[in-house]
N, C-alpha and C. Protein backbone atom coordinates (compact mmCIF):
# COMPACT_ATOMS: atom_id res chain seq x y z
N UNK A 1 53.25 47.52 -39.72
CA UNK A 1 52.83 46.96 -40.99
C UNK A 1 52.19 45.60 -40.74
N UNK A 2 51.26 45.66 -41.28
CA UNK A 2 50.41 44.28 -41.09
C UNK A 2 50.73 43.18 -42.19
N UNK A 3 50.30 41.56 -41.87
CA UNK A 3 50.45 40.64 -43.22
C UNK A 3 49.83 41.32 -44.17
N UNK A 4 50.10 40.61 -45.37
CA UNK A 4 49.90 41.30 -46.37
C UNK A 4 48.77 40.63 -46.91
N UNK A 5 47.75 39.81 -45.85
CA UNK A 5 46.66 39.44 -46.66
C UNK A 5 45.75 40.63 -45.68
N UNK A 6 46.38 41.48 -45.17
CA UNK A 6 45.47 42.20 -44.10
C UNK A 6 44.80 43.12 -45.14
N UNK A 7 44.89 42.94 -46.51
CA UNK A 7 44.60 44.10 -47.88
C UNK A 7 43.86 43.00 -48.55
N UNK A 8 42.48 43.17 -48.64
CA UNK A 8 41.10 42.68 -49.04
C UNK A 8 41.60 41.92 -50.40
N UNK A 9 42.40 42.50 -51.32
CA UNK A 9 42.73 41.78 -52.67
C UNK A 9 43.26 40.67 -52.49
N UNK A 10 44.65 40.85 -51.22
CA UNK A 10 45.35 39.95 -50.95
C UNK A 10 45.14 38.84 -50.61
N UNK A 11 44.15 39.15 -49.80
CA UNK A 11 43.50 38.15 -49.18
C UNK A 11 42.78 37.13 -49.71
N UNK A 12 42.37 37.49 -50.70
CA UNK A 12 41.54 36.84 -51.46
C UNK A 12 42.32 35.74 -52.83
N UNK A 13 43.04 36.57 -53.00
CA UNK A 13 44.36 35.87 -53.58
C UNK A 13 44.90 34.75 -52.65
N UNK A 14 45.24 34.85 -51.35
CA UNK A 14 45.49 33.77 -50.32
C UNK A 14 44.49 32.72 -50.13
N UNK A 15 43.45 33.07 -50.64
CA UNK A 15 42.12 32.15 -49.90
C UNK A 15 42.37 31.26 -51.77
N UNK A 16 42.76 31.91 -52.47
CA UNK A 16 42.53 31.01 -54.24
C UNK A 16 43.26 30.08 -54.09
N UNK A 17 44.37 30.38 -53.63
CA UNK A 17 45.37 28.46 -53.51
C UNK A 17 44.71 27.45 -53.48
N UNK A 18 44.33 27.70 -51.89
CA UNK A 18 43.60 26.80 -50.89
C UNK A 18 42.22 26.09 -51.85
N UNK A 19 41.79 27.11 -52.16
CA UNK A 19 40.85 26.51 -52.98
C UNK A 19 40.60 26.24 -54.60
N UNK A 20 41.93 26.53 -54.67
CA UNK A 20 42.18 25.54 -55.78
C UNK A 20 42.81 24.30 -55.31
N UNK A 21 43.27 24.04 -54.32
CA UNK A 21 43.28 22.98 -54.02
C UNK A 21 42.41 21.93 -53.34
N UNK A 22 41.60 22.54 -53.08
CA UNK A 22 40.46 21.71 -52.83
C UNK A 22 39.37 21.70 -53.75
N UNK A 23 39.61 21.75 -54.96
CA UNK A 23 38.93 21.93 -56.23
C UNK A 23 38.47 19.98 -56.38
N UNK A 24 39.50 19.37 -56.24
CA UNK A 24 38.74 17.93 -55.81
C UNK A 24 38.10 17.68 -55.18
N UNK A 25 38.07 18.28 -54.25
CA UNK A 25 36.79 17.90 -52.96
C UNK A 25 37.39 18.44 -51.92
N UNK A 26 36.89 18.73 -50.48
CA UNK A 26 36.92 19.38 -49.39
C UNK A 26 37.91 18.50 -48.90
N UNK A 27 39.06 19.20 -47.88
CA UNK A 27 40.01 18.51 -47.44
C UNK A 27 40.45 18.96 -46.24
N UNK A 28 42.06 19.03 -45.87
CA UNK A 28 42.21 19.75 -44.79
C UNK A 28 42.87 20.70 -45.29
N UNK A 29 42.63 21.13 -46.45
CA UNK A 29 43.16 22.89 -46.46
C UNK A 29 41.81 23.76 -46.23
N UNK A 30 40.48 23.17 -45.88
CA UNK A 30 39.72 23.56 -45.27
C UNK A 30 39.83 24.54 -43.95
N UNK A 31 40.27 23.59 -43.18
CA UNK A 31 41.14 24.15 -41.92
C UNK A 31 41.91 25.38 -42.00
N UNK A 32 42.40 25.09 -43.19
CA UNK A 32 43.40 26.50 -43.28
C UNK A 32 42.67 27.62 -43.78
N UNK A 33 41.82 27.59 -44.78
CA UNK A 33 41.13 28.71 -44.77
C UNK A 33 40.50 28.90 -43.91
N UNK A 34 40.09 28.54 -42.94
CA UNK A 34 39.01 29.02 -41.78
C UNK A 34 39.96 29.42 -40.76
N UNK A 35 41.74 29.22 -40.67
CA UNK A 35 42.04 29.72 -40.01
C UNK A 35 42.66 31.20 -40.62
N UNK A 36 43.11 31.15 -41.80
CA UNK A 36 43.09 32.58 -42.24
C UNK A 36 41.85 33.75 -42.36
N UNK A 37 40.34 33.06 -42.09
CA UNK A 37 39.80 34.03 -42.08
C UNK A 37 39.37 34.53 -40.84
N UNK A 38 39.64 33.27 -39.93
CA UNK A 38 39.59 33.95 -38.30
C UNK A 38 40.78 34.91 -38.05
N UNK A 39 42.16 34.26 -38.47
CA UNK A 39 43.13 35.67 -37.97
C UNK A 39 42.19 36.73 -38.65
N UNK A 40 41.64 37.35 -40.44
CA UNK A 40 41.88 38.39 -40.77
C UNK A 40 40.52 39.08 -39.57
N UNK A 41 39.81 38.23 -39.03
CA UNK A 41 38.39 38.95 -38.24
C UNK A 41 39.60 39.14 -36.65
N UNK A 42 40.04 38.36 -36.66
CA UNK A 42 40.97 38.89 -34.86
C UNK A 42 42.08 39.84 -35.44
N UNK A 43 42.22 40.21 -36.27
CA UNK A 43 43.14 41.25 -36.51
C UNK A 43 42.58 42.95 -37.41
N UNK A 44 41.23 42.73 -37.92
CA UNK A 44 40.80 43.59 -38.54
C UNK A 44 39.75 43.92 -38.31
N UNK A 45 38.39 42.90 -37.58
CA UNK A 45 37.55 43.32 -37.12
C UNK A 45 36.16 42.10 -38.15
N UNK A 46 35.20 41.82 -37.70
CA UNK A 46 34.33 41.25 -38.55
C UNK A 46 34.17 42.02 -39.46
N UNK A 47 33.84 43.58 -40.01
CA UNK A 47 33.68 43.91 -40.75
C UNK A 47 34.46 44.08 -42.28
N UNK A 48 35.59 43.76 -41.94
CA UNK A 48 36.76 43.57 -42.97
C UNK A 48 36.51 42.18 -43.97
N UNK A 49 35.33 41.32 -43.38
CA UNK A 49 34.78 39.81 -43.81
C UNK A 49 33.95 40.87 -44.89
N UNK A 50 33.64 41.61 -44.92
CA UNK A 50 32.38 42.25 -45.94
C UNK A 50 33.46 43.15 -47.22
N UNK A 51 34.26 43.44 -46.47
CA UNK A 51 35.60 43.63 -48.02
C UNK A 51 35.99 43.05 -48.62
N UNK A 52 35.98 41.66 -47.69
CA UNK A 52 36.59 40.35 -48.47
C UNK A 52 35.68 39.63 -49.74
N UNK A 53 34.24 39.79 -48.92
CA UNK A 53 33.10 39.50 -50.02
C UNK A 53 33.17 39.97 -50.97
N UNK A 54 33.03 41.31 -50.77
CA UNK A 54 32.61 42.48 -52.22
C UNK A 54 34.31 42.30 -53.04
N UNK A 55 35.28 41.60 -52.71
CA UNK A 55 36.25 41.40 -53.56
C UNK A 55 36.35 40.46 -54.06
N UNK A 56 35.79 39.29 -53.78
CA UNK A 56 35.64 38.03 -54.34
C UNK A 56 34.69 37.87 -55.00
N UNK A 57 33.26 38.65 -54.76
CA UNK A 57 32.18 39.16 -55.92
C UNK A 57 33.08 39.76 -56.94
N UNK A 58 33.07 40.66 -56.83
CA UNK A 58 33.85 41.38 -58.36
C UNK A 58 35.29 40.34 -58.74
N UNK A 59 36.04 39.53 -57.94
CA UNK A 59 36.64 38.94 -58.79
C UNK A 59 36.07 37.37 -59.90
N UNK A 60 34.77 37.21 -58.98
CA UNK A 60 33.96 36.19 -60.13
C UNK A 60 33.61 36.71 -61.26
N UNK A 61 32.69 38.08 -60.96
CA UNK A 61 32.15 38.36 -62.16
C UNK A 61 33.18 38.68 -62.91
N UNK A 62 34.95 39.12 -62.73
CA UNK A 62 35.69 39.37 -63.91
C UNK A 62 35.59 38.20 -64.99
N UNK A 63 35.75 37.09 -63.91
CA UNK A 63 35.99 35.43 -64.41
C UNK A 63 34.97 35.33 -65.30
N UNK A 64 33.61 35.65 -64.60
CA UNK A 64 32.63 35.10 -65.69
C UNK A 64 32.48 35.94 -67.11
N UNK A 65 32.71 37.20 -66.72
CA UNK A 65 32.88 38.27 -67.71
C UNK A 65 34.22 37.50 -68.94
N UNK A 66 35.17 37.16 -68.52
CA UNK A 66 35.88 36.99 -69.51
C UNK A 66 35.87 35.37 -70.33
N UNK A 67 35.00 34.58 -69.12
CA UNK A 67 34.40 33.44 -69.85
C UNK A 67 33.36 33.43 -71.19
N UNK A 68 32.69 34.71 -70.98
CA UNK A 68 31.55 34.99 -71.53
C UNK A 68 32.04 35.69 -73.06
N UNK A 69 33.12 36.34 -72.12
CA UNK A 69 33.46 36.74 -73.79
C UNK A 69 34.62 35.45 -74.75
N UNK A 70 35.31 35.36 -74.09
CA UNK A 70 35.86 33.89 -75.08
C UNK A 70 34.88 33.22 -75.63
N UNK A 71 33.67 32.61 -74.70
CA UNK A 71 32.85 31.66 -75.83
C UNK A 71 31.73 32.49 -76.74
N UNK A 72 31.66 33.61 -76.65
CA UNK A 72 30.90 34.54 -77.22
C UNK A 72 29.21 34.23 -76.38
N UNK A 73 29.50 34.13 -74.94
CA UNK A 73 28.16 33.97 -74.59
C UNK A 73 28.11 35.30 -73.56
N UNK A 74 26.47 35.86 -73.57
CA UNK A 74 25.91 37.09 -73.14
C UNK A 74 26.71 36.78 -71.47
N UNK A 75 27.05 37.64 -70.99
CA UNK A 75 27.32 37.42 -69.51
C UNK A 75 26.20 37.47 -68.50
N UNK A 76 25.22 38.24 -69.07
CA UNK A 76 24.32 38.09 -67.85
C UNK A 76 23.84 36.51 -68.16
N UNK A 77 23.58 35.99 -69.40
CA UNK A 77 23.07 34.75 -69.63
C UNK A 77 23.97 33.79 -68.82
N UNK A 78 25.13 33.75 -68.74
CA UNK A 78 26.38 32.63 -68.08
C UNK A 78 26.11 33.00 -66.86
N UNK A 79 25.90 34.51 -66.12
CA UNK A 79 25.59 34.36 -64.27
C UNK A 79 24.04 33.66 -64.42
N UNK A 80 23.28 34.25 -65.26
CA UNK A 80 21.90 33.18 -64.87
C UNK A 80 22.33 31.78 -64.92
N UNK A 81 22.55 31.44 -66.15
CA UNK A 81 22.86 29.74 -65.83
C UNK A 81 23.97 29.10 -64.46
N UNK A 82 24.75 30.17 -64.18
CA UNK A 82 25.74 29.66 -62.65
C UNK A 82 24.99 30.02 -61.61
N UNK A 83 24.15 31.11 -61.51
CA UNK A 83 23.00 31.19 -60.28
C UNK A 83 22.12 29.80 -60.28
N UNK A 84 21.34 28.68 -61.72
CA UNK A 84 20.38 28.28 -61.56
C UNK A 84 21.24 26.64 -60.71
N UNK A 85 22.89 26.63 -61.44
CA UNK A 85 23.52 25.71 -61.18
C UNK A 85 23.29 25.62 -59.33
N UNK A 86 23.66 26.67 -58.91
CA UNK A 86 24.18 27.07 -57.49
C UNK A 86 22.66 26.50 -56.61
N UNK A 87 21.57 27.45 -57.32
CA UNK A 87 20.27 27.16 -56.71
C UNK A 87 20.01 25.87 -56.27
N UNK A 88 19.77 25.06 -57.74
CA UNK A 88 19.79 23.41 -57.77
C UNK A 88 20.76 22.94 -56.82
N UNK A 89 21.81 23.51 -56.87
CA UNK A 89 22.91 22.66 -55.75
C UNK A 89 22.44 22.65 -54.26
N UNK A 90 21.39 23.97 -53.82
CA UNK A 90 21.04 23.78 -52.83
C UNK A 90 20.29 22.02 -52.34
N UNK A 91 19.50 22.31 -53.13
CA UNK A 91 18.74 20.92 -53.08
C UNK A 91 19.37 19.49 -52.68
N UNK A 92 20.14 19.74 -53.14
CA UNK A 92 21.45 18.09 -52.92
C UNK A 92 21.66 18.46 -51.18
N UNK A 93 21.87 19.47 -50.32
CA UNK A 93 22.38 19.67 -49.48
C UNK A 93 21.50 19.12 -48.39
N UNK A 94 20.17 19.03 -48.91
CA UNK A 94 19.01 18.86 -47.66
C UNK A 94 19.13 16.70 -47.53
């Protein structure tokens, strides 16, 4: 029996702490997620990183989905406006 973040949901659930705790700014629970996602690639394989994605995709869009419906705004309208946020954010990075 493997940890129990070795299950793509779980995992992803493990990685939300962390980054809710670094919801202030980048820290050293940094570290720790980069070391939980190296064990799950030395224990499952790089490709298990692409389960992890497609689970943390569908767990945003639930988020945004149910943001969208509390404020009564269109959901595709709330991912356009968090895609244009994200885009623009590139820019700050250069």
């Amino acid at each position: 029996m493997g940890l129990i973040y070795d299950d793509p949901q779980l995992a992803a659930l493990t990685l939300t702490r962390p980054a809710a705790e670094e919801s202030e700014g980048p820290g050293a629970m940094t570290g720790r997620m980069r070391e939980v996602l190296d064990d799950l690639v030395q224990r499952n394989g790089t490709g298990y990183l692409a389960q992890l994605v497609i689970v943390l995709a569908r767990a945003r869009f639930a988020a945004l989905d149910d943001l969208a419906r509390a404020t009564g705004t269109d959901t595709a309208e709330l991912l356009d406006a968090v895609e244009i946020v994200a885009l623009e954010g590139l820019d700050d990075d250069s």
